[in-house]
PDB file of N, CA and C in Angstrom:
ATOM      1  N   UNK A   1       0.831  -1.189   0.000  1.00  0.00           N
ATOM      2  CA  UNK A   1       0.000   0.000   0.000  1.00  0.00           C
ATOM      3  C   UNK A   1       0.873   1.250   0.000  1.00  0.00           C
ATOM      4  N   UNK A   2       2.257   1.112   0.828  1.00  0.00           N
ATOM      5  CA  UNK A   2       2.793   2.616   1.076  1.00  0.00           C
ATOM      6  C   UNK A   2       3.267   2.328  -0.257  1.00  0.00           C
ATOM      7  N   UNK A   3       4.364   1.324  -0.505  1.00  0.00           N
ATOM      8  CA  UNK A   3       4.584   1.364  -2.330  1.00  0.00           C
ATOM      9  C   UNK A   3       3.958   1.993  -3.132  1.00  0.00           C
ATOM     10  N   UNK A   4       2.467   1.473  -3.000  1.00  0.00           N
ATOM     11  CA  UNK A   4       2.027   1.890  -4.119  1.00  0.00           C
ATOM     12  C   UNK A   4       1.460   3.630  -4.299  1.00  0.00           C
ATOM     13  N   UNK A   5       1.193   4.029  -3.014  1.00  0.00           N
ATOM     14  CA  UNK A   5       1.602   5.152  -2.682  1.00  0.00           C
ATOM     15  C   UNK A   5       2.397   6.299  -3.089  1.00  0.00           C
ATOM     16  N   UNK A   6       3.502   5.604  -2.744  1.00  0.00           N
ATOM     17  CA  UNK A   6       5.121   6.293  -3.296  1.00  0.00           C
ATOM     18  C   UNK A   6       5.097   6.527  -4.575  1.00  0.00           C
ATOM     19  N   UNK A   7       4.761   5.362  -5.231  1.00  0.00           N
ATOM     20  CA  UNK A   7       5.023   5.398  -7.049  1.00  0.00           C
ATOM     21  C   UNK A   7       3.750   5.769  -7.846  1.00  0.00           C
ATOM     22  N   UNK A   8       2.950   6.207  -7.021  1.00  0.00           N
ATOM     23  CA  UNK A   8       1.660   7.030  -7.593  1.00  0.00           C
ATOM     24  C   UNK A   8       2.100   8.584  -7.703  1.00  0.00           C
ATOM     25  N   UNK A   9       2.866   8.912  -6.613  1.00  0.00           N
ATOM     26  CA  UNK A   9       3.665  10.306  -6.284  1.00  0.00           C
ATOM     27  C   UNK A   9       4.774  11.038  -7.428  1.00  0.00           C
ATOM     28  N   UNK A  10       5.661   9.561  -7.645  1.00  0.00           N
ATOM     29  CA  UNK A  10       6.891   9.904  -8.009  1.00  0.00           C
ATOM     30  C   UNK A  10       6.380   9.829  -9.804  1.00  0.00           C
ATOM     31  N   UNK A  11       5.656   8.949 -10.303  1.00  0.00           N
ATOM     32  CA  UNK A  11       5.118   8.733 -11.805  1.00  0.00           C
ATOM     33  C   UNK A  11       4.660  10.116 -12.471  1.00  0.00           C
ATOM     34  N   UNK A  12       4.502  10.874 -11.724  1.00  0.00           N
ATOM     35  CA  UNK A  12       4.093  12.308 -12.488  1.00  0.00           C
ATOM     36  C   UNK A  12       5.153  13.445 -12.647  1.00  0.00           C
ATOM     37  N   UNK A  13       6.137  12.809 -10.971  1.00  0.00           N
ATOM     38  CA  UNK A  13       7.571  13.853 -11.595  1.00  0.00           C
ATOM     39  C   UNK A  13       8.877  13.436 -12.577  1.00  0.00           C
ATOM     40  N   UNK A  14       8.382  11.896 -12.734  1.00  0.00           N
ATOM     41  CA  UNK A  14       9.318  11.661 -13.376  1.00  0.00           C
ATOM     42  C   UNK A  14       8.800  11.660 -15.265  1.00  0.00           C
ATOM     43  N   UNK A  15       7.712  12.189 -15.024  1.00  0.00           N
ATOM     44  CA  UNK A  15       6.797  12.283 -16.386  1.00  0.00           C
ATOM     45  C   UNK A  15       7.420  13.563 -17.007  1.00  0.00           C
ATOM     46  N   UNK A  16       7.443  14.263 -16.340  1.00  0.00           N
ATOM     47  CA  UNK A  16       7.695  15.978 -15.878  1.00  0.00           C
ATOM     48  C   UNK A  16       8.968  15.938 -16.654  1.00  0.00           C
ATOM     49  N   UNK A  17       9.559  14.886 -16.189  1.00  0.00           N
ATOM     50  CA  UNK A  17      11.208  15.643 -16.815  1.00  0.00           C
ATOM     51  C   UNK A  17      11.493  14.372 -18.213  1.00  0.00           C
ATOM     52  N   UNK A  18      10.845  13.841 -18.826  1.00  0.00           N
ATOM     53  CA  UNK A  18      10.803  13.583 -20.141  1.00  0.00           C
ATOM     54  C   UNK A  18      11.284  14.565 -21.120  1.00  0.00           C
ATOM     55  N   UNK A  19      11.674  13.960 -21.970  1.00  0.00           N
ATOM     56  CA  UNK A  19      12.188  14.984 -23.093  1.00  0.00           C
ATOM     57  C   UNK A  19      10.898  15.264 -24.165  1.00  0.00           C
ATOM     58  N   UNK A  20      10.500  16.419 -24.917  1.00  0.00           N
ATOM     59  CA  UNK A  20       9.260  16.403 -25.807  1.00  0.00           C
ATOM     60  C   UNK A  20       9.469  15.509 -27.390  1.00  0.00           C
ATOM     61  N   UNK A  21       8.595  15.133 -27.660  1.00  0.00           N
ATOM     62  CA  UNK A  21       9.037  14.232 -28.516  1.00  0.00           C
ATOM     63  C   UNK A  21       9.018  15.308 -30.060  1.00  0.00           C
ATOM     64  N   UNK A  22      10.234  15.022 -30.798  1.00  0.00           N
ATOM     65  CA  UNK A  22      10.925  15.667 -31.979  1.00  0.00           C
ATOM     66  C   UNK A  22      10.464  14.520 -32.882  1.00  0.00           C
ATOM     67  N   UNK A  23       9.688  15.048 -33.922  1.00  0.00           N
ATOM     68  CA  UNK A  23       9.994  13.559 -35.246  1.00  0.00           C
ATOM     69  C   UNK A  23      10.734  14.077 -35.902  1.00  0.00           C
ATOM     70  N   UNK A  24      11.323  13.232 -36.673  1.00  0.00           N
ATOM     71  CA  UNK A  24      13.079  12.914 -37.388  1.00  0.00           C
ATOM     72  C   UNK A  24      12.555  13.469 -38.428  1.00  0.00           C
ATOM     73  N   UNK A  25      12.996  14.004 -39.478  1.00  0.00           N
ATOM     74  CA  UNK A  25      12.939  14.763 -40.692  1.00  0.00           C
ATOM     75  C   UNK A  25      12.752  13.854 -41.528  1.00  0.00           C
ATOM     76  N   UNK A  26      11.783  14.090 -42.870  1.00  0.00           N
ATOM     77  CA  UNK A  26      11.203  13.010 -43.923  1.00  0.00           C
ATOM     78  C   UNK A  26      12.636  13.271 -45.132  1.00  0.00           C
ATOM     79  N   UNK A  27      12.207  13.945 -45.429  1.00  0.00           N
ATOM     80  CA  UNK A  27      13.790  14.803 -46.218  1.00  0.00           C
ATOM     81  C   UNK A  27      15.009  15.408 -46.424  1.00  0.00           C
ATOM     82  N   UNK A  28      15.376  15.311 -47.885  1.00  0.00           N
ATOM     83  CA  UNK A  28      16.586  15.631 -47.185  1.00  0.00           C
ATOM     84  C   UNK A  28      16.588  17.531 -47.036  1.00  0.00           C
ATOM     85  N   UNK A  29      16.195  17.864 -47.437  1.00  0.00           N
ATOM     86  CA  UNK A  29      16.446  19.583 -47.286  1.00  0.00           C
ATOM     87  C   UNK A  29      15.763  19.524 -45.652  1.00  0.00           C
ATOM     88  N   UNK A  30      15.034  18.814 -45.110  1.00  0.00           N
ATOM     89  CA  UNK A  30      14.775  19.172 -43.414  1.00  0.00           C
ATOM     90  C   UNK A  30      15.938  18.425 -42.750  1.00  0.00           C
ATOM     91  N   UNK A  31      16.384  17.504 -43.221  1.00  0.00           N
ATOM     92  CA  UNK A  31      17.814  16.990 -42.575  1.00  0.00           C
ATOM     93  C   UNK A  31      18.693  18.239 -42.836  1.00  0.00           C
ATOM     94  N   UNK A  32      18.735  18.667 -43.778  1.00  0.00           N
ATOM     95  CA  UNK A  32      20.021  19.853 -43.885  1.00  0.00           C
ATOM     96  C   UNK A  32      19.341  21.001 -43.233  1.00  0.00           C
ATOM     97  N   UNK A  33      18.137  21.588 -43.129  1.00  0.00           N
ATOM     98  CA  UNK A  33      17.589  22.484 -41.867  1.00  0.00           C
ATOM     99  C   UNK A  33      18.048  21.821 -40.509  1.00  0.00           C
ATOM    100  N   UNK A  34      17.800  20.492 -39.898  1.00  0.00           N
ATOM    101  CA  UNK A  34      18.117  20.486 -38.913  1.00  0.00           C
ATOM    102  C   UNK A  34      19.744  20.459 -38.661  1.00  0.00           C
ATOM    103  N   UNK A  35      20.460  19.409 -39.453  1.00  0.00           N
ATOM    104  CA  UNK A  35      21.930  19.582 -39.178  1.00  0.00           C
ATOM    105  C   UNK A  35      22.126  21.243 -39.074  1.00  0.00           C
ATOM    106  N   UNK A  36      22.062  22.206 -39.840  1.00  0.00           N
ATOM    107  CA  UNK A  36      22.735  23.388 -39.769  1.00  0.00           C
ATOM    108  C   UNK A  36      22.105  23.949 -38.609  1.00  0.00           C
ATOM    109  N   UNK A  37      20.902  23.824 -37.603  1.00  0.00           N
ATOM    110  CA  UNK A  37      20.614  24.366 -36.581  1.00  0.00           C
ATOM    111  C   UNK A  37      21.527  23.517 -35.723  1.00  0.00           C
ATOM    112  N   UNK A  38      21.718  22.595 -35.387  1.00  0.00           N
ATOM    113  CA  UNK A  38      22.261  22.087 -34.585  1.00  0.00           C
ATOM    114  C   UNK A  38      23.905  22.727 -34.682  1.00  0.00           C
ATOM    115  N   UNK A  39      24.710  22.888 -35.972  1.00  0.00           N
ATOM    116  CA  UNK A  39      25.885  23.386 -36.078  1.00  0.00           C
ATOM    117  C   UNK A  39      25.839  24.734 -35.500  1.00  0.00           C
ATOM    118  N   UNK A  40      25.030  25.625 -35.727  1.00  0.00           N
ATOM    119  CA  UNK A  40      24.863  27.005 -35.635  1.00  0.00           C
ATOM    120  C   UNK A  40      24.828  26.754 -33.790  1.00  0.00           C
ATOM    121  N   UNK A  41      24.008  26.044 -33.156  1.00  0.00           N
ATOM    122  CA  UNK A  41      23.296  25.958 -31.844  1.00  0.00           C
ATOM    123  C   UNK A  41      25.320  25.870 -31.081  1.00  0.00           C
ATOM    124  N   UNK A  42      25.701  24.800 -31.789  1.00  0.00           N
ATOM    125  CA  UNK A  42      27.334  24.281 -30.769  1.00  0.00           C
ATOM    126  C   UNK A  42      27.973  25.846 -31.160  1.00  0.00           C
ATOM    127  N   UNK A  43      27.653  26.158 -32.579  1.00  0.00           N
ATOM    128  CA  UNK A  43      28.958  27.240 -32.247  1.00  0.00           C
ATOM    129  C   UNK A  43      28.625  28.072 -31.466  1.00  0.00           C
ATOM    130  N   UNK A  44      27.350  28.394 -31.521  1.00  0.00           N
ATOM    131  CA  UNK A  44      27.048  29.945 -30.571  1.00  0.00           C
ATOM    132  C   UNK A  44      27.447  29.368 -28.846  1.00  0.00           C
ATOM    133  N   UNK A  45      27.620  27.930 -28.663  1.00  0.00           N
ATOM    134  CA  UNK A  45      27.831  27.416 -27.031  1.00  0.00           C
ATOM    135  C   UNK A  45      29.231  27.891 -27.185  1.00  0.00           C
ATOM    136  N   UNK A  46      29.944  27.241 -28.090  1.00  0.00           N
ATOM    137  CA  UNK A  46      31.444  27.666 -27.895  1.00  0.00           C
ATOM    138  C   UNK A  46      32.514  28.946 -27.148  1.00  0.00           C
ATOM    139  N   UNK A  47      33.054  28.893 -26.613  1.00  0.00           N
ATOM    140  CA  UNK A  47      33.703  30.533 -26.092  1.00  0.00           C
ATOM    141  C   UNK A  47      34.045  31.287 -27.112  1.00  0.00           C
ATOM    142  N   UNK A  48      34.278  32.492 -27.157  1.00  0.00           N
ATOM    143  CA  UNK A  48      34.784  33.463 -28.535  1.00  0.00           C
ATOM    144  C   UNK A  48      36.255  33.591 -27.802  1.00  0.00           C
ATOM    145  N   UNK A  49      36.869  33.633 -28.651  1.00  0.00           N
ATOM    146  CA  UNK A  49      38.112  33.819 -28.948  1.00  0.00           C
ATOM    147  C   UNK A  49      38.201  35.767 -28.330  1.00  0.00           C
ATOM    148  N   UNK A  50      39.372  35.666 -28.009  1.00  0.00           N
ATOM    149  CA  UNK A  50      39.613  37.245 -27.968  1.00  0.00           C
ATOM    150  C   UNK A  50      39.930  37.797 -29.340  1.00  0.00           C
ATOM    151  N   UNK A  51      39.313  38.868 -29.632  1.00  0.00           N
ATOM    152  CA  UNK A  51      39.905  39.360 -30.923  1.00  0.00           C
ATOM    153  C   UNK A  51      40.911  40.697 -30.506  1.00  0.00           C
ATOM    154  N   UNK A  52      41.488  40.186 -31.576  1.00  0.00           N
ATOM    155  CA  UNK A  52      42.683  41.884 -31.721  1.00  0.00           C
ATOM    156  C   UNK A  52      42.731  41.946 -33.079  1.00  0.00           C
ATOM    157  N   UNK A  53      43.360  43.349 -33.693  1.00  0.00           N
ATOM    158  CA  UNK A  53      43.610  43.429 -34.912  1.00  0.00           C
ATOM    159  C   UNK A  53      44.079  42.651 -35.552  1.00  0.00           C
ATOM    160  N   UNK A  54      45.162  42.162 -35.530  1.00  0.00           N
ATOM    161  CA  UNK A  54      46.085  41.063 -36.328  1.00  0.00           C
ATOM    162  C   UNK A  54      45.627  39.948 -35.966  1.00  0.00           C
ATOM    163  N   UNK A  55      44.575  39.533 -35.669  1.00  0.00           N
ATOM    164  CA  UNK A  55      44.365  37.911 -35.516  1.00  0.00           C
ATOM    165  C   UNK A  55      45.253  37.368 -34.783  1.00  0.00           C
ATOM    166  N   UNK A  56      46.001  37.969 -34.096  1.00  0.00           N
ATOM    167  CA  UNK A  56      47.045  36.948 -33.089  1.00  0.00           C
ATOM    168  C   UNK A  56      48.545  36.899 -33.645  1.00  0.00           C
ATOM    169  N   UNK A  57      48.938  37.775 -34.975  1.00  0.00           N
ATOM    170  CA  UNK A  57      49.874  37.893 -35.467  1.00  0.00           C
ATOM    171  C   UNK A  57      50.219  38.717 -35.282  1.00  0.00           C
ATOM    172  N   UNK A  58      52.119  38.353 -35.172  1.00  0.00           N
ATOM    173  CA  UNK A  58      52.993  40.114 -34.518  1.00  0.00           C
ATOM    174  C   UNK A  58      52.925  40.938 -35.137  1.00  0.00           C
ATOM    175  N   UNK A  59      52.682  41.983 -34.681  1.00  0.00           N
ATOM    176  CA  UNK A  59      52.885  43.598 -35.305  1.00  0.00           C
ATOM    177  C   UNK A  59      53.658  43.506 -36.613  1.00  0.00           C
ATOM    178  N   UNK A  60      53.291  44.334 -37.644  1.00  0.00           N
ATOM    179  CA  UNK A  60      54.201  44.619 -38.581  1.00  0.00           C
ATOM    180  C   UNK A  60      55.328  45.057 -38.332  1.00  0.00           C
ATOM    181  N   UNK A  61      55.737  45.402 -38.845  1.00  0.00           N
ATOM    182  CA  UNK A  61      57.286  45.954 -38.231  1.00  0.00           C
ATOM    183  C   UNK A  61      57.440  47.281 -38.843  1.00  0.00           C
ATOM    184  N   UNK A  62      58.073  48.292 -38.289  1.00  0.00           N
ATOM    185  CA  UNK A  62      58.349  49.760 -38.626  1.00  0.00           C
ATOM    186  C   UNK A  62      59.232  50.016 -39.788  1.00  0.00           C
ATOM    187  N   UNK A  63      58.919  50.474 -40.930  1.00  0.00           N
ATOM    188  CA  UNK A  63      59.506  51.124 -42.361  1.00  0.00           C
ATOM    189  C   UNK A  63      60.990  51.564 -41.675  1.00  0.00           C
ATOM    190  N   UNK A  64      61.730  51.226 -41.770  1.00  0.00           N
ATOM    191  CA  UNK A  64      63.258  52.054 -41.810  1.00  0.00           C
ATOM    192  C   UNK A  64      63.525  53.348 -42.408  1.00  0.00           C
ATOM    193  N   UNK A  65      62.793  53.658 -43.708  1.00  0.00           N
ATOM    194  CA  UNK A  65      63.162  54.316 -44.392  1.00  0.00           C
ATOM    195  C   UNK A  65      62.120  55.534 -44.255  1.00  0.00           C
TER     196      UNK A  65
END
């Protein structure tokens, strides 16, 4: 009885955190919509780089003349 109790409780939070269900793409142009969201989705997670002018390359160097 307390069992059944318990798992009358817990069956709705563990419902809760299910993932929503996605159907898989029929085609190929929605396969290439989804691959490129998914590419676009990692890069924007990625860190940015620091930028500087030269991309990370030394200074030019000063004309002598």
């Amino acid at each position: 009885m307390r069992a059944l109790l318990i798992a009358s409780l817990l069956a709705p939070l563990a419902a809760a955190c299910a993932q929503p269900y996605e159907a898989m793409p029929t085609s190929g142009y929605q396969w290439q919509r989804r691959q490129d969201a998914i590419e676009r989705q990692w890069r924007d997670a990625q860190p940015k780089p620091d930028q500087t002018p030269t991309n990370g390359a030394a200074p030019a160097p000063k004309d002598r003349f």
